[in-house]
N, C-alpha and C. Protein backbone atom coordinates (compact mmCIF):
# COMPACT_ATOMS: atom_id res chain seq x y z
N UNK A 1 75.49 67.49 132.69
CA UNK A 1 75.07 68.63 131.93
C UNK A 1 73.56 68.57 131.76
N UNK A 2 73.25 69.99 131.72
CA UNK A 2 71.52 69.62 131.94
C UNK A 2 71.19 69.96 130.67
N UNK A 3 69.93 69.43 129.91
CA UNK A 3 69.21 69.23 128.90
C UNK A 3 68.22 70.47 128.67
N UNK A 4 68.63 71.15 127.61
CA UNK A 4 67.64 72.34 127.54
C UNK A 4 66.41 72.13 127.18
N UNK A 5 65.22 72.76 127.38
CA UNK A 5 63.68 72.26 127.28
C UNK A 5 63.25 73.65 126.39
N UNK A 6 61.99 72.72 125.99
CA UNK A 6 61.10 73.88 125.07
C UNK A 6 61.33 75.82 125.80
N UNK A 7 60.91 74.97 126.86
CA UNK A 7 60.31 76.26 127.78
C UNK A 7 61.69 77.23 127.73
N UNK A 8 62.81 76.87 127.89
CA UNK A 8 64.17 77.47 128.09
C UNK A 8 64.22 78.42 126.66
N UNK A 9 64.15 77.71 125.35
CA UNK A 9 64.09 78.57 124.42
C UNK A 9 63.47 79.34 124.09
N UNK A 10 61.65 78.91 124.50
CA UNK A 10 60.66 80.25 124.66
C UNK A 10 61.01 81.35 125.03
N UNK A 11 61.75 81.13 126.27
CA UNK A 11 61.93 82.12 127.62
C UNK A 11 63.34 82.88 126.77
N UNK A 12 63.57 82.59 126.38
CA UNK A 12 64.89 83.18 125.45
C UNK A 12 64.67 83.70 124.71
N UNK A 13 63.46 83.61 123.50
CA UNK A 13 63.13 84.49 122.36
C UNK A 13 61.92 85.36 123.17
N UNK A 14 61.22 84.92 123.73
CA UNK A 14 60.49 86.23 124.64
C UNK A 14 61.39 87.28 125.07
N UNK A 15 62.66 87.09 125.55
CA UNK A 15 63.14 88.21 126.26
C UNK A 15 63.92 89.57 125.26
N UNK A 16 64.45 87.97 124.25
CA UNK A 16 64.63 88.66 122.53
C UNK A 16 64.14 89.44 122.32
N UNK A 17 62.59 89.05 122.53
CA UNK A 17 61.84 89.96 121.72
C UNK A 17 61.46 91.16 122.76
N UNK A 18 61.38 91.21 123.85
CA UNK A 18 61.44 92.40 124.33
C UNK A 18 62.43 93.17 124.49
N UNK A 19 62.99 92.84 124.29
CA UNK A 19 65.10 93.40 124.42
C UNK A 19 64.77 94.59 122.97
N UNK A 20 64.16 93.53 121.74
CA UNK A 20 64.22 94.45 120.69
C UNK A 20 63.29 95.33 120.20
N UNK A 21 62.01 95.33 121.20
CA UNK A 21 61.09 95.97 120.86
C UNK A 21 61.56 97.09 121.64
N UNK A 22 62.66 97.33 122.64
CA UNK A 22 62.93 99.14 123.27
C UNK A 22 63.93 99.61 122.43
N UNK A 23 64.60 98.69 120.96
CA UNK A 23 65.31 99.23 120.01
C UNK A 23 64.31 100.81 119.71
N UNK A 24 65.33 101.81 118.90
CA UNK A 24 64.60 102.96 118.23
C UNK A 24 64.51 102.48 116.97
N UNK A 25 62.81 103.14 116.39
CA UNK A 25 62.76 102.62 115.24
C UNK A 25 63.91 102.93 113.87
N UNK A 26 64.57 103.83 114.01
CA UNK A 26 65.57 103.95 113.47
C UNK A 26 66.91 102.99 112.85
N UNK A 27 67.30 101.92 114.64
CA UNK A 27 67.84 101.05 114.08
C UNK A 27 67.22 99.86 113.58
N UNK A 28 65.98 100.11 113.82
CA UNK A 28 65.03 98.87 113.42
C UNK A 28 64.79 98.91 111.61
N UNK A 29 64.77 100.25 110.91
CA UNK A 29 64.79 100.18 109.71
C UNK A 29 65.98 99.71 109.66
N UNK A 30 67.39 100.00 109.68
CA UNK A 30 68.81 99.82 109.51
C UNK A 30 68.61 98.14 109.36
N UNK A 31 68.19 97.67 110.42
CA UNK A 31 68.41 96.04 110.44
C UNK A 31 67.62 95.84 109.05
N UNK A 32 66.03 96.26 109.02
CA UNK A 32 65.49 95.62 107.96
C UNK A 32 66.30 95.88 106.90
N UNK A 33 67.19 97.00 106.35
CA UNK A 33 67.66 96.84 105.16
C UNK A 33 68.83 95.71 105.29
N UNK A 34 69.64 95.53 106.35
CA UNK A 34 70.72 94.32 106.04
C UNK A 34 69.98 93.49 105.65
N UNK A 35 68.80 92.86 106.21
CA UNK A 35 68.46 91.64 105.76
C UNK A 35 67.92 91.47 104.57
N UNK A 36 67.34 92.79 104.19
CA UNK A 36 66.99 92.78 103.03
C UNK A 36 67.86 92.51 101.73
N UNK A 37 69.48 93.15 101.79
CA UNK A 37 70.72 93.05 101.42
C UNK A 37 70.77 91.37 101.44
N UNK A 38 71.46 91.10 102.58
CA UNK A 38 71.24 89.76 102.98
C UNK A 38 70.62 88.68 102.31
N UNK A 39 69.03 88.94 102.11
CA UNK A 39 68.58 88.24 101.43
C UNK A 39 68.73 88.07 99.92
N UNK A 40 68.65 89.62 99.58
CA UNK A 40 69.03 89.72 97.98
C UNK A 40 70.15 88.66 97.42
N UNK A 41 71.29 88.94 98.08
CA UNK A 41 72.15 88.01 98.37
C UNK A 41 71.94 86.23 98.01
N UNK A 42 71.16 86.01 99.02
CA UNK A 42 71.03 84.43 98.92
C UNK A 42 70.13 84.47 97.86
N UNK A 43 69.20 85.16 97.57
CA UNK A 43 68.76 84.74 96.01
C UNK A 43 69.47 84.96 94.56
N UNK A 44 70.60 85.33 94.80
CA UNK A 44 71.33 85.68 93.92
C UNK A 44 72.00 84.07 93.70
N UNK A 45 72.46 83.52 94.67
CA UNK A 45 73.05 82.56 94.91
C UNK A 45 72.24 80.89 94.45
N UNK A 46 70.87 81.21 94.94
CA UNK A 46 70.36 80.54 94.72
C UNK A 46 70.09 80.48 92.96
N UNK A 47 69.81 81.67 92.24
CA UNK A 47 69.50 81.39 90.90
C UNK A 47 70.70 81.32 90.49
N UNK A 48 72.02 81.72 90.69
CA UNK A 48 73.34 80.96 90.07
C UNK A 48 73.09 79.40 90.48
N UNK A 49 73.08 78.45 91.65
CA UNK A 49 72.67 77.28 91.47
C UNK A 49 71.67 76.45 90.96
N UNK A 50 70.95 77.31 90.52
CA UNK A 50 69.63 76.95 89.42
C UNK A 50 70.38 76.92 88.04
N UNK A 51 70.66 78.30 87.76
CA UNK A 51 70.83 78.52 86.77
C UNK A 51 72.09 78.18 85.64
N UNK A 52 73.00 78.37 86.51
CA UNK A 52 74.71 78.51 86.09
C UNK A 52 74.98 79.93 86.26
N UNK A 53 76.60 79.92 86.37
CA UNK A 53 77.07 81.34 86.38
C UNK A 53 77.81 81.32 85.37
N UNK A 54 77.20 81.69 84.31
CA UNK A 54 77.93 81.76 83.07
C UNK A 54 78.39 83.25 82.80
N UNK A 55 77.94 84.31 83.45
CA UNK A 55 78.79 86.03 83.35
C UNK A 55 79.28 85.57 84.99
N UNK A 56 80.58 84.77 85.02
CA UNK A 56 80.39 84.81 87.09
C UNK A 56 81.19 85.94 87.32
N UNK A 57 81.47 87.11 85.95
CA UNK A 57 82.11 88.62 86.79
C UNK A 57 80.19 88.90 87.47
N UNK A 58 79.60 88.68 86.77
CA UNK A 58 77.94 89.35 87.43
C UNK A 58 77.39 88.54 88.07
N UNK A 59 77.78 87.55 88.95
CA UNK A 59 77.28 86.57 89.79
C UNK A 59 78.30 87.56 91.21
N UNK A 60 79.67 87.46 90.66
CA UNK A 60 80.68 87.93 91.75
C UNK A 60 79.71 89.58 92.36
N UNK A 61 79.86 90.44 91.61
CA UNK A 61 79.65 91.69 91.19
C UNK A 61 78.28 91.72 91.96
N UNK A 62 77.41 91.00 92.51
CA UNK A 62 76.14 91.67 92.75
C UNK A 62 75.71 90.82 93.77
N UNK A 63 76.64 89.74 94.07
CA UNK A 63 76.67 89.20 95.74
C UNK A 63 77.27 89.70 96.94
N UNK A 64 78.49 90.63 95.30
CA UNK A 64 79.86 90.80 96.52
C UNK A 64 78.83 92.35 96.74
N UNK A 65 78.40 93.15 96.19
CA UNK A 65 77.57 94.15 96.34
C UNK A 65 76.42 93.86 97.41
N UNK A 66 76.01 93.00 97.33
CA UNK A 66 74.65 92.93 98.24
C UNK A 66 75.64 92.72 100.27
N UNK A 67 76.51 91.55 99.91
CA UNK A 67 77.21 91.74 101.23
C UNK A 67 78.13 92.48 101.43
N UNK A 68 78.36 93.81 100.58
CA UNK A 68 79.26 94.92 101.27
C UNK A 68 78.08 95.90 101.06
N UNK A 69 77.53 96.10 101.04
CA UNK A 69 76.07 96.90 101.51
C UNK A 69 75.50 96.63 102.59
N UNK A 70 76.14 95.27 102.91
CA UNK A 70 74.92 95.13 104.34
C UNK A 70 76.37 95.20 105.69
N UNK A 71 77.28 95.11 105.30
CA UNK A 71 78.33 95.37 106.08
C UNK A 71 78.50 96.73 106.25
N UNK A 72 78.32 97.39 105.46
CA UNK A 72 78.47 98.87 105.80
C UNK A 72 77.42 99.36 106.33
N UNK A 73 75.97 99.34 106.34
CA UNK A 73 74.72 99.64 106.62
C UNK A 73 74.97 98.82 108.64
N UNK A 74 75.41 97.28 108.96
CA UNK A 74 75.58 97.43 110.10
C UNK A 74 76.55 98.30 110.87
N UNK A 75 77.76 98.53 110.10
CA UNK A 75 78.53 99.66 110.59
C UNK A 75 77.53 100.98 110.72
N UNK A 76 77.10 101.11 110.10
CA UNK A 76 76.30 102.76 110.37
C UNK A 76 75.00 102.21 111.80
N UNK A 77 74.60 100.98 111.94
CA UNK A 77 73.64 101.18 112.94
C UNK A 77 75.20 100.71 114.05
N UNK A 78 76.19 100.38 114.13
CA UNK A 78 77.16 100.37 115.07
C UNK A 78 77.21 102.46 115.73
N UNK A 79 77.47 103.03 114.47
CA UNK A 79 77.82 104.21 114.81
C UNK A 79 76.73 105.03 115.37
N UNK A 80 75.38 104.54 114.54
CA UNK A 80 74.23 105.57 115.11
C UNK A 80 73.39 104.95 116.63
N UNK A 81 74.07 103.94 116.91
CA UNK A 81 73.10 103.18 117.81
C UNK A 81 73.49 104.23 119.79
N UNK A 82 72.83 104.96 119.83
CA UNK A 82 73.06 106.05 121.43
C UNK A 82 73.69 104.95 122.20
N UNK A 83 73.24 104.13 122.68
CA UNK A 83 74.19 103.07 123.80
C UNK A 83 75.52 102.57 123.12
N UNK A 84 75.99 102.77 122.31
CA UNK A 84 77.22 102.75 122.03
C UNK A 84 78.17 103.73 122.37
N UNK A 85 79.31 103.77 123.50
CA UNK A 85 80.00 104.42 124.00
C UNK A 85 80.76 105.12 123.35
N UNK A 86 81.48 104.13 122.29
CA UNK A 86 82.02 104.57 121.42
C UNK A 86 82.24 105.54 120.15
N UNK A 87 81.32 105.67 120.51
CA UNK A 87 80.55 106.53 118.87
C UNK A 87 79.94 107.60 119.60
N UNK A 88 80.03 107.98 120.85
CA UNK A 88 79.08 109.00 121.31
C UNK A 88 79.29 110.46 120.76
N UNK A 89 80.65 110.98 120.70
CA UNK A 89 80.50 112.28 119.95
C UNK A 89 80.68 112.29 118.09
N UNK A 90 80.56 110.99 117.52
CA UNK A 90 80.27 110.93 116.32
C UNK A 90 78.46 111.40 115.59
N UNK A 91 78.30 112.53 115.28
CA UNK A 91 76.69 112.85 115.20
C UNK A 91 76.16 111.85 114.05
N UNK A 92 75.29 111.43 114.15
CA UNK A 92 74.51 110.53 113.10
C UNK A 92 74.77 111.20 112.01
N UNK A 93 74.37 112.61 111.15
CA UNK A 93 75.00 112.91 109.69
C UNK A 93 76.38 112.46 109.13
N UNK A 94 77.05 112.59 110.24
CA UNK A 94 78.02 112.34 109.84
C UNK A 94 78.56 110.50 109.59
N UNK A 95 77.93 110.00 110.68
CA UNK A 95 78.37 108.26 110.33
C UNK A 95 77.01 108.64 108.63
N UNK A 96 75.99 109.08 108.90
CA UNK A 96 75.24 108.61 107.18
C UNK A 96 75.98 109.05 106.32
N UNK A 97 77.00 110.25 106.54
CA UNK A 97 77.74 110.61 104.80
C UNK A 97 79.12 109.75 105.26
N UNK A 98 79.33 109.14 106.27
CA UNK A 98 80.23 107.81 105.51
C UNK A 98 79.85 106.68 105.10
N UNK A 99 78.85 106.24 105.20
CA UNK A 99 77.83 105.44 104.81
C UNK A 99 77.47 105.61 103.43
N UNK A 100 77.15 106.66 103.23
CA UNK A 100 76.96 107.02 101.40
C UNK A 100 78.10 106.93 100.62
N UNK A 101 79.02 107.60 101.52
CA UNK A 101 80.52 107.98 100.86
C UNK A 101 80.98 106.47 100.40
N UNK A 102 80.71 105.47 101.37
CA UNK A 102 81.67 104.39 100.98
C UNK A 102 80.77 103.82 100.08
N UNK A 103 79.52 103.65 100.33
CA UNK A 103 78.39 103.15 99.75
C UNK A 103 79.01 103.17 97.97
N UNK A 104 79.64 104.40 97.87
CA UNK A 104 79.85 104.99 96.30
C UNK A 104 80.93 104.14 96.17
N UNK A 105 81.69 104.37 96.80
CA UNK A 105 83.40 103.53 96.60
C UNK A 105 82.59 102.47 96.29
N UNK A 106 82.38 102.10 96.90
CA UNK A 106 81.94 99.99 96.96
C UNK A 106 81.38 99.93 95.51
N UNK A 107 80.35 100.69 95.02
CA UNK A 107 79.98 100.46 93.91
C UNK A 107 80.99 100.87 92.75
N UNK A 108 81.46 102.01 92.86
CA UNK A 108 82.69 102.32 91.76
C UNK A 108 82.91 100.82 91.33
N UNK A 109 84.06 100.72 92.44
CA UNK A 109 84.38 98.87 92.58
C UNK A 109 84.19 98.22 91.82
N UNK A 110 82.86 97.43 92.22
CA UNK A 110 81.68 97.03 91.80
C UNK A 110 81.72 97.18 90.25
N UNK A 111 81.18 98.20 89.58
CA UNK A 111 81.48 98.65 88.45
C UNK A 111 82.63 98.71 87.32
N UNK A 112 83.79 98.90 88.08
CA UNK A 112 84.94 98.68 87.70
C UNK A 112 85.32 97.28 87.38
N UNK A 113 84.31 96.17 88.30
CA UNK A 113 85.01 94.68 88.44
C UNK A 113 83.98 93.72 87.10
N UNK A 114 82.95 95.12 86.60
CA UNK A 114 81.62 94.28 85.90
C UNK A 114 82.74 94.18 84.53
N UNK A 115 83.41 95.19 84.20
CA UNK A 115 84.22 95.49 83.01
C UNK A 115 83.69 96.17 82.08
């Protein structure tokens, strides 16, 4: 088995990165908000292990929010992304008002679970 080298992984995130620079900026905001989600997320996590989770309905409540926000937000760049076959006669308004639509459910939820 052969031994991968610096150069192999360069050559791998170079191509990365040109692969994602012919993304539309469109799904390029989409990504920044998962991660942004995403991240919210791990800092949430992180100041419950700092801190304690002493309300852990509001530890639950605003992690489980940050990663069903970013699950639904990649579903919408699944639906709006043109090279997806699948989704081709789905028009972008329409994947964004299921995107909002659930967006609401999730929080109802959410809300419902704070008490």
């Amino acid at each position: 088995m052969a031994r991968s080298t610096g150069k192999d992984a360069q050559a791998l995130f170079s191509s990365l990165r040109a692969a994602y620079a012919a993304t539309p900026t469109s799904l390029k905001i989409i990504d920044l908000y998962v991660g942004f989600a995403v991240f919210t997320a791990l800092i949430q996590v992180v100041y419950m292990a700092i801190v304690g989770s002493f309300p852990f309905n509001s530890f639950l409540s605003g992690v489980l929010s940050c990663i069903g926000t970013a699950v639904l937000a990649v579903c919408l760049r699944i639906q709006v992304n043109k090279e997806n076959k699948e989704f081709k006669d789905l028009p972008p308004e329409r994947a964004f008002a299921d995107f909002v639509l659930c967006n609401l459910v999730l929080h109802l939820v959410i809300m419902n679970f704070l008490g």
